[in-house]
C-alpha atoms as a PDB file:
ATOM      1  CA  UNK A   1       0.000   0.000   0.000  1.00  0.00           C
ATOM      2  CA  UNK A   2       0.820   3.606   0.069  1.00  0.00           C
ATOM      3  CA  UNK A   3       2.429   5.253   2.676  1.00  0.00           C
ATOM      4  CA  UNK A   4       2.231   9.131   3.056  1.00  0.00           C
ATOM      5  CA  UNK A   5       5.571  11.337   3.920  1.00  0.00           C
ATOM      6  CA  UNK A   6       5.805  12.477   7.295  1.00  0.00           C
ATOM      7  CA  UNK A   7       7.783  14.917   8.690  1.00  0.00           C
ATOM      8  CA  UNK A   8       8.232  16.118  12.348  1.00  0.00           C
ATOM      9  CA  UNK A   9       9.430  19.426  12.442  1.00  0.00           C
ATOM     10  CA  UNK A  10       9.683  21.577  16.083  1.00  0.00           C
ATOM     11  CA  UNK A  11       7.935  19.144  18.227  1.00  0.00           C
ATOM     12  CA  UNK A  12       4.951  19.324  15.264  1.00  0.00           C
ATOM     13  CA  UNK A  13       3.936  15.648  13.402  1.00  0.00           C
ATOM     14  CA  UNK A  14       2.601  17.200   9.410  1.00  0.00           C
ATOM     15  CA  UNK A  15       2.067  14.174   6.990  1.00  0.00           C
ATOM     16  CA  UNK A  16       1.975  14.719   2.946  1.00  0.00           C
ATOM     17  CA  UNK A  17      -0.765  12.819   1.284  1.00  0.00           C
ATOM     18  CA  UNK A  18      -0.336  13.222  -2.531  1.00  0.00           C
ATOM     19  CA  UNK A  19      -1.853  12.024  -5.438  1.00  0.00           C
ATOM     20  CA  UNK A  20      -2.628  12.592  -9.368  1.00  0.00           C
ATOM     21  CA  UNK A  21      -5.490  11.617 -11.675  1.00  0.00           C
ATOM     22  CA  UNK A  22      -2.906  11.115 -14.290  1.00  0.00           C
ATOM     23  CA  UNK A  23      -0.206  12.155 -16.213  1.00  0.00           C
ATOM     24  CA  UNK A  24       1.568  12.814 -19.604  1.00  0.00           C
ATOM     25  CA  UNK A  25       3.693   9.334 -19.045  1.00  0.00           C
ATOM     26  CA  UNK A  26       3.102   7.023 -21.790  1.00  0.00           C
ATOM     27  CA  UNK A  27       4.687   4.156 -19.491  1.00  0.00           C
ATOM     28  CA  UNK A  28       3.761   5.457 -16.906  1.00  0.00           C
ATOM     29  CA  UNK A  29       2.338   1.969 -15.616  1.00  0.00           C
ATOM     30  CA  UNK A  30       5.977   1.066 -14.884  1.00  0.00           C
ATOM     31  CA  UNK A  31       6.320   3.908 -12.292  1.00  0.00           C
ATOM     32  CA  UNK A  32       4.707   3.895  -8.918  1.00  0.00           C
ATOM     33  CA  UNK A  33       2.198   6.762  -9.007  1.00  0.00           C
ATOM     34  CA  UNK A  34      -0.478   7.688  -6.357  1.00  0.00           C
ATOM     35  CA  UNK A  35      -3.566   7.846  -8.227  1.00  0.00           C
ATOM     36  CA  UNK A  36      -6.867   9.258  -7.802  1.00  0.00           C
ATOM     37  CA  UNK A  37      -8.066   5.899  -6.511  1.00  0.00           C
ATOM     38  CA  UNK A  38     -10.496   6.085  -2.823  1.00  0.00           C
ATOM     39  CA  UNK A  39      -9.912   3.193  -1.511  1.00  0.00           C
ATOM     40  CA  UNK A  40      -5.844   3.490  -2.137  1.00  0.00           C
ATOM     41  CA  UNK A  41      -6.590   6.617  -0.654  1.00  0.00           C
ATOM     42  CA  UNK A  42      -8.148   5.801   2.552  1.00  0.00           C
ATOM     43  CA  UNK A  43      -5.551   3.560   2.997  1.00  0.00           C
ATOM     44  CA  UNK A  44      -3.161   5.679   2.916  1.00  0.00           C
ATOM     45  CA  UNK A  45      -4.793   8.013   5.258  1.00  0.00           C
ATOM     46  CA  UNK A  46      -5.476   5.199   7.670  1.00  0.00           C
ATOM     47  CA  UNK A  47      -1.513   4.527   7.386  1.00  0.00           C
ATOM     48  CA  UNK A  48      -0.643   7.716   8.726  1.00  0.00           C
ATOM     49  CA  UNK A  49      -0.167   7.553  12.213  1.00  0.00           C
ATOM     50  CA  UNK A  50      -1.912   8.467  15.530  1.00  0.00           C
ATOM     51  CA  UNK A  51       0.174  10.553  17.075  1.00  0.00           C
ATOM     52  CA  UNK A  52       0.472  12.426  13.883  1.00  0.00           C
ATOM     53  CA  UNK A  53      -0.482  16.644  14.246  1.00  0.00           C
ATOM     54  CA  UNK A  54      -2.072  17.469  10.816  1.00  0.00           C
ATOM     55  CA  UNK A  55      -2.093  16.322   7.789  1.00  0.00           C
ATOM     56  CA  UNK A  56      -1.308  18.398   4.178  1.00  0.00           C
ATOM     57  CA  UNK A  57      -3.015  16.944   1.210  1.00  0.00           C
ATOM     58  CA  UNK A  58      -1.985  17.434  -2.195  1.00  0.00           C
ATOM     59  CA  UNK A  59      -4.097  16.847  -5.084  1.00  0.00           C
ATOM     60  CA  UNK A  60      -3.176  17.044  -8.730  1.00  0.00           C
ATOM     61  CA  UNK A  61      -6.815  17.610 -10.196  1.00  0.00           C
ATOM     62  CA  UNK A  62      -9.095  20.247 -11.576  1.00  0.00           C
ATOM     63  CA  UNK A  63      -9.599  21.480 -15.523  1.00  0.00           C
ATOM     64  CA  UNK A  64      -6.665  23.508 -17.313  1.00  0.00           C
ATOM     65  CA  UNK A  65      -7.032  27.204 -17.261  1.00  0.00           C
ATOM     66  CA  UNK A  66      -9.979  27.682 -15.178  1.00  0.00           C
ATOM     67  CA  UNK A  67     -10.046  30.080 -12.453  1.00  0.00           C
ATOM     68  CA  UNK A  68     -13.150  28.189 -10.831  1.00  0.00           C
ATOM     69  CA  UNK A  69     -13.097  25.085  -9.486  1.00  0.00           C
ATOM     70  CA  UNK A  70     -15.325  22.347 -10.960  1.00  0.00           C
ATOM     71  CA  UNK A  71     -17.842  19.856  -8.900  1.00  0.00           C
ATOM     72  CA  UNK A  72     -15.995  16.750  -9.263  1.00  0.00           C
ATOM     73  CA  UNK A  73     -13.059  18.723  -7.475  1.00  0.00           C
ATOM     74  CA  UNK A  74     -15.058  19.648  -4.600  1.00  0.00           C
ATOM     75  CA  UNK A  75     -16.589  16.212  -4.552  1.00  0.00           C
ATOM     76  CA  UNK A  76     -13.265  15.079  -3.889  1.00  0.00           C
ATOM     77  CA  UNK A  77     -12.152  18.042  -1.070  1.00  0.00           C
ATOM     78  CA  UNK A  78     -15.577  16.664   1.220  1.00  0.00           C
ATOM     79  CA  UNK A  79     -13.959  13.079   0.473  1.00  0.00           C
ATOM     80  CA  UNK A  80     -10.188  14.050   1.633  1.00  0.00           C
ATOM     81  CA  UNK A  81     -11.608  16.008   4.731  1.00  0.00           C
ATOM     82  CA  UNK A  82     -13.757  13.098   5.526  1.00  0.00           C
ATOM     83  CA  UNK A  83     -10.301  11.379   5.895  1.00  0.00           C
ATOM     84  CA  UNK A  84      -8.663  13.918   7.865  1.00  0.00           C
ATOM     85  CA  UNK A  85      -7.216  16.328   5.258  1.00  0.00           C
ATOM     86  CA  UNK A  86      -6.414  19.535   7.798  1.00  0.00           C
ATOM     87  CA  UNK A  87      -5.706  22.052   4.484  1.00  0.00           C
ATOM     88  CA  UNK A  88      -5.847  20.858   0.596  1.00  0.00           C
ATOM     89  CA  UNK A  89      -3.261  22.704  -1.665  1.00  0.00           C
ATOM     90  CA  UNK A  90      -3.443  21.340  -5.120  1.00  0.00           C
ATOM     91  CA  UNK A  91      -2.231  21.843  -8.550  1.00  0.00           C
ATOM     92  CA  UNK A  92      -2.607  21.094 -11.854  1.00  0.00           C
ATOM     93  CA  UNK A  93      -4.944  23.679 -13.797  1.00  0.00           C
ATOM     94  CA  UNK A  94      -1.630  26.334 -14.665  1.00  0.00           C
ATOM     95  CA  UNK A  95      -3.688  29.303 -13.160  1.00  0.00           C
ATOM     96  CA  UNK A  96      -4.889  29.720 -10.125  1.00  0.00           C
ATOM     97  CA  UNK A  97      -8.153  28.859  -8.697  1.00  0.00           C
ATOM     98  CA  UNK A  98     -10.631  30.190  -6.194  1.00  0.00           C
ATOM     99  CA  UNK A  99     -10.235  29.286  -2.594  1.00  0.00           C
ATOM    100  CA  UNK A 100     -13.171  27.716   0.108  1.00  0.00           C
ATOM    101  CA  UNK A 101     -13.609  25.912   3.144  1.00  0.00           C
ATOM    102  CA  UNK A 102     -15.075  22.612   3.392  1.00  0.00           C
ATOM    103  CA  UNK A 103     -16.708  21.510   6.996  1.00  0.00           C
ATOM    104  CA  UNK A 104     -14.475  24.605   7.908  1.00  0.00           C
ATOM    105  CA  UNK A 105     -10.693  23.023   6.520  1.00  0.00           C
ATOM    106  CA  UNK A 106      -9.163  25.314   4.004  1.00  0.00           C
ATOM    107  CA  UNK A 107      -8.979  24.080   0.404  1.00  0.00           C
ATOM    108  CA  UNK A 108      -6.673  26.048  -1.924  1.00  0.00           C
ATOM    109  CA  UNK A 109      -7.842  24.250  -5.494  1.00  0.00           C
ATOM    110  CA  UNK A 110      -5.027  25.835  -7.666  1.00  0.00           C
ATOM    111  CA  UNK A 111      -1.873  27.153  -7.016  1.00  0.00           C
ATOM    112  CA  UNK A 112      -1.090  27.818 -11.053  1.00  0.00           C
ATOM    113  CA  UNK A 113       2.135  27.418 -12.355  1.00  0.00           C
ATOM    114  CA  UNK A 114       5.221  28.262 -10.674  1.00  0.00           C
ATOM    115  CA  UNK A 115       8.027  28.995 -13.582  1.00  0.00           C
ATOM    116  CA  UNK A 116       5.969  29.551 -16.905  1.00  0.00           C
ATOM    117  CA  UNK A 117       6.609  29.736 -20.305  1.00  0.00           C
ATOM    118  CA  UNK A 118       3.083  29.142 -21.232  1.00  0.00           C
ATOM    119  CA  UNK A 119       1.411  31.998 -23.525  1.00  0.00           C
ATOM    120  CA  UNK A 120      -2.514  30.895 -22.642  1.00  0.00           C
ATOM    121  CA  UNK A 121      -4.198  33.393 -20.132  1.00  0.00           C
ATOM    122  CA  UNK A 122      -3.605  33.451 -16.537  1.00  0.00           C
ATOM    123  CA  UNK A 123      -0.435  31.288 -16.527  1.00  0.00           C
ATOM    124  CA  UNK A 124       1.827  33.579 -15.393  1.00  0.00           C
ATOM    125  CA  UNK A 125       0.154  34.717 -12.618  1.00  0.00           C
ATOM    126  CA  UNK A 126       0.013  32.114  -9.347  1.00  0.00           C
ATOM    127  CA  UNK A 127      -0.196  31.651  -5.773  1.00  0.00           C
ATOM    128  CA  UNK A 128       2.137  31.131  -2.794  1.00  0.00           C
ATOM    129  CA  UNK A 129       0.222  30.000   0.375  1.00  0.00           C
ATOM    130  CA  UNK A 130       2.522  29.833   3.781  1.00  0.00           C
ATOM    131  CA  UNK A 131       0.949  26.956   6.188  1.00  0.00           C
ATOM    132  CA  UNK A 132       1.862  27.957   9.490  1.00  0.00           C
ATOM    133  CA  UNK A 133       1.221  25.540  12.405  1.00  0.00           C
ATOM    134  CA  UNK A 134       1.547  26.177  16.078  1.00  0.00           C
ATOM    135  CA  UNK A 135       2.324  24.826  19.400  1.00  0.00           C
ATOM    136  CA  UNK A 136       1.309  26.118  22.986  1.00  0.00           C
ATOM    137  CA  UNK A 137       4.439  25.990  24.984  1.00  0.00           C
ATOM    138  CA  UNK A 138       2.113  25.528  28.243  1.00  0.00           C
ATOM    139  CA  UNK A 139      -0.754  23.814  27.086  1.00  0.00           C
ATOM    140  CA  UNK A 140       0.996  21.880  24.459  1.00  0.00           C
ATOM    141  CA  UNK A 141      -2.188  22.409  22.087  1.00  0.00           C
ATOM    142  CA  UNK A 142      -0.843  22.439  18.579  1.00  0.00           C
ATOM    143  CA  UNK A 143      -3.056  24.390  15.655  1.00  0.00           C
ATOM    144  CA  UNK A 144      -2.859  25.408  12.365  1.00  0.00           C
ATOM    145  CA  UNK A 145      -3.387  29.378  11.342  1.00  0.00           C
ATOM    146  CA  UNK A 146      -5.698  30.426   8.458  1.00  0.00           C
ATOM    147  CA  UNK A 147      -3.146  29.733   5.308  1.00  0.00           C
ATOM    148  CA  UNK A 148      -1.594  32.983   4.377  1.00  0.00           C
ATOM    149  CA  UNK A 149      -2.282  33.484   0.151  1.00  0.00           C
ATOM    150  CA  UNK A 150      -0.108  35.722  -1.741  1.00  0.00           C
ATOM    151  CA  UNK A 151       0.001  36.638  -5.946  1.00  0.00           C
ATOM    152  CA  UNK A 152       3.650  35.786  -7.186  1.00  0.00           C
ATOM    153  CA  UNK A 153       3.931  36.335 -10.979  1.00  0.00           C
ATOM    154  CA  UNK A 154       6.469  34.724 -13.245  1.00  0.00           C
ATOM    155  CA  UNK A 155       8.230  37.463 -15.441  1.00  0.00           C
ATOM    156  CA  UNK A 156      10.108  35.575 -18.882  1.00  0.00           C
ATOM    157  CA  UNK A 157      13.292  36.826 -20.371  1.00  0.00           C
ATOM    158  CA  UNK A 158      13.343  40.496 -21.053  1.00  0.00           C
ATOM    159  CA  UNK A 159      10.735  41.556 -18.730  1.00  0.00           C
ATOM    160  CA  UNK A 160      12.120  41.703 -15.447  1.00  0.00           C
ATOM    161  CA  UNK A 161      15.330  40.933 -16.338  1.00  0.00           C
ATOM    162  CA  UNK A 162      17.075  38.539 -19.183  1.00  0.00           C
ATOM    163  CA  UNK A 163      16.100  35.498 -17.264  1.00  0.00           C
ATOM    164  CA  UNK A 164      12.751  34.209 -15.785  1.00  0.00           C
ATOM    165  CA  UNK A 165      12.183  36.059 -12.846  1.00  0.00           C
ATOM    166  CA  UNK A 166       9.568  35.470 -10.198  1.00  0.00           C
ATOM    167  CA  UNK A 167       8.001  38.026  -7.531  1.00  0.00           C
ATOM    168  CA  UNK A 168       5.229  39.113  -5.313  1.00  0.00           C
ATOM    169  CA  UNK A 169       2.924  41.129  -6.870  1.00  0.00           C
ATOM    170  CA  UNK A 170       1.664  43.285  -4.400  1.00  0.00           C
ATOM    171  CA  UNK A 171       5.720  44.203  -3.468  1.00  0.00           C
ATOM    172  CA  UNK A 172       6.226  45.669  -6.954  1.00  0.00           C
ATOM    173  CA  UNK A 173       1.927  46.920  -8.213  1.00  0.00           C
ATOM    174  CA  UNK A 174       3.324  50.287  -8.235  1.00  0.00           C
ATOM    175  CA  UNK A 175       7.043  50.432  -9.409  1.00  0.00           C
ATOM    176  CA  UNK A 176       6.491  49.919 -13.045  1.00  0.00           C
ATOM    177  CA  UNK A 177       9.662  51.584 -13.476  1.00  0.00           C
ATOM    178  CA  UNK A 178      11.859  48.864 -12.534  1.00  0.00           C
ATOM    179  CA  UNK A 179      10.873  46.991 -15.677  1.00  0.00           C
ATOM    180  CA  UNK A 180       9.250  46.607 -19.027  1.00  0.00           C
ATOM    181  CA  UNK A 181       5.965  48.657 -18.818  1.00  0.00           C
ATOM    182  CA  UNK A 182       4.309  45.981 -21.402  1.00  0.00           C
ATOM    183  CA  UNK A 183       5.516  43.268 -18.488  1.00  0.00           C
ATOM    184  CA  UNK A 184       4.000  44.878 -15.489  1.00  0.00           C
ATOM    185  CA  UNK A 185       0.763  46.239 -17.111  1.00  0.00           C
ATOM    186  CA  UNK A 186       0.323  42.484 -17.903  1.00  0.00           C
ATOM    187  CA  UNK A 187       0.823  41.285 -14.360  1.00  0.00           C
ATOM    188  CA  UNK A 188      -1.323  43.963 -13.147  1.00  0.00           C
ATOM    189  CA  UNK A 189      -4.680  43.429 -15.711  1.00  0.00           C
ATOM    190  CA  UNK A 190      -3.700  39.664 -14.782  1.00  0.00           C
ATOM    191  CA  UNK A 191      -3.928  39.717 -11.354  1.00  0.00           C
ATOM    192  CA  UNK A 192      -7.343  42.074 -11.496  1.00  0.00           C
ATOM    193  CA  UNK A 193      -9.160  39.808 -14.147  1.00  0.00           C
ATOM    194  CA  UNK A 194      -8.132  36.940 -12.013  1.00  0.00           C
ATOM    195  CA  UNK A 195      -9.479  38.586  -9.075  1.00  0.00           C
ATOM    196  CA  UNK A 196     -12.644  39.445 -10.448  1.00  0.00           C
ATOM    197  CA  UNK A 197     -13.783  35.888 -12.248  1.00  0.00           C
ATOM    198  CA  UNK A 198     -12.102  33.706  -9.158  1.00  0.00           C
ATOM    199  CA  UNK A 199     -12.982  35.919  -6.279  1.00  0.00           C
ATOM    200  CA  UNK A 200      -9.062  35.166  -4.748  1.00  0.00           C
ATOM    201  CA  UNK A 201      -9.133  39.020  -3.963  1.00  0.00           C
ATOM    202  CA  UNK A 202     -12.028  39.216  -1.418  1.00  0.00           C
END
């Protein structure tokens, strides 16, 4: 079976559930890939173990280039919180996708690409979400904080700089004089079109 990476970092127990509903492998039936499979997956979650402090899934789902997430995604962030799933961060669409809570765990559907080359819509704008996680030096309680989303946006060669560059929006909105004015005007309609069809920016 499969057995999740855990990792115990500052007295704090965070295991790593991950899993794809495919990918662009031709063979990939000779590699060992954790598929979108529920009963693989809930034993995976039942491997994970007790004295564990939260658990990070990972999900490589959703439709390409759409801001929104679609039903069968949500279907399957009530199925991974019915397992235990403290926060869901996934991937896979290359833009990023509107955020929600299910029974009150955070679920972050799209982080978008990281490092793009990709000319479609959207693609060079994406997330960065910090997961911070706490423990009570009295009480020993340990809990996670509301994840912490930021825009980054991936400037190619000649925008920034003459190699791929990637930054926090909000740090550089309003110094368009650092770099190409075609470059930032881009990140900045980007990041308000996103905002408006995904409601990231509410």
């Amino acid at each position: 079976g499969w057995e999740p990476l855990t990792l115990v970092r500052k007295g704090i127990s965070l295991s790593l559930v991950n899993f794809t509903y495919g990918t662009n492998n031709p063979n990939e039936g000779s590699v060992k890939i954790n598929r979108m499979d529920r009963e693989a997956l809930a034993g995976m979650f039942e491997a994970i173990p007790e004295n564990n402090d939260f658990i990070i899934t990972l999900p490589h789902w959703g439709v390409e280039y759409k801001l929104i997430h679609n039903a069968l995604q949500e279907e399957w962030a009530r199925f991974l919180v019915e397992q235990g799933s403290d926060v869901i961060v996934g991937g896979h669409p290359h833009v990023p996708q509107d955020t929600s809570h299910v029974c009150g765990v955070p679920v972050i559907y799209s982080l978008g690409n990281a490092v793009s080359n990709m000319s479609h819509p959207n693609t060079q704008l994406e997330l960065a979400v910090t997961l911070r996680f706490v423990s009570d030096r009295i009480s020993s309680e340990k809990k996670m904080l509301e994840p912490q989303i930021d825009f980054m946006w991936c400037s190619r060669p000649g925008g920034f700089s003459d190699n791929y560059r990637v930054v926090f929006v909000d740090e550089w909105m309003d110094r368009p004089e650092t770099w190409t004015r075609s470059d930032h005007d881009n990140m900045v309609t980007t990041r308000k079109r996103v905002c408006e069809q995904s409601g990231l920016c509410k």
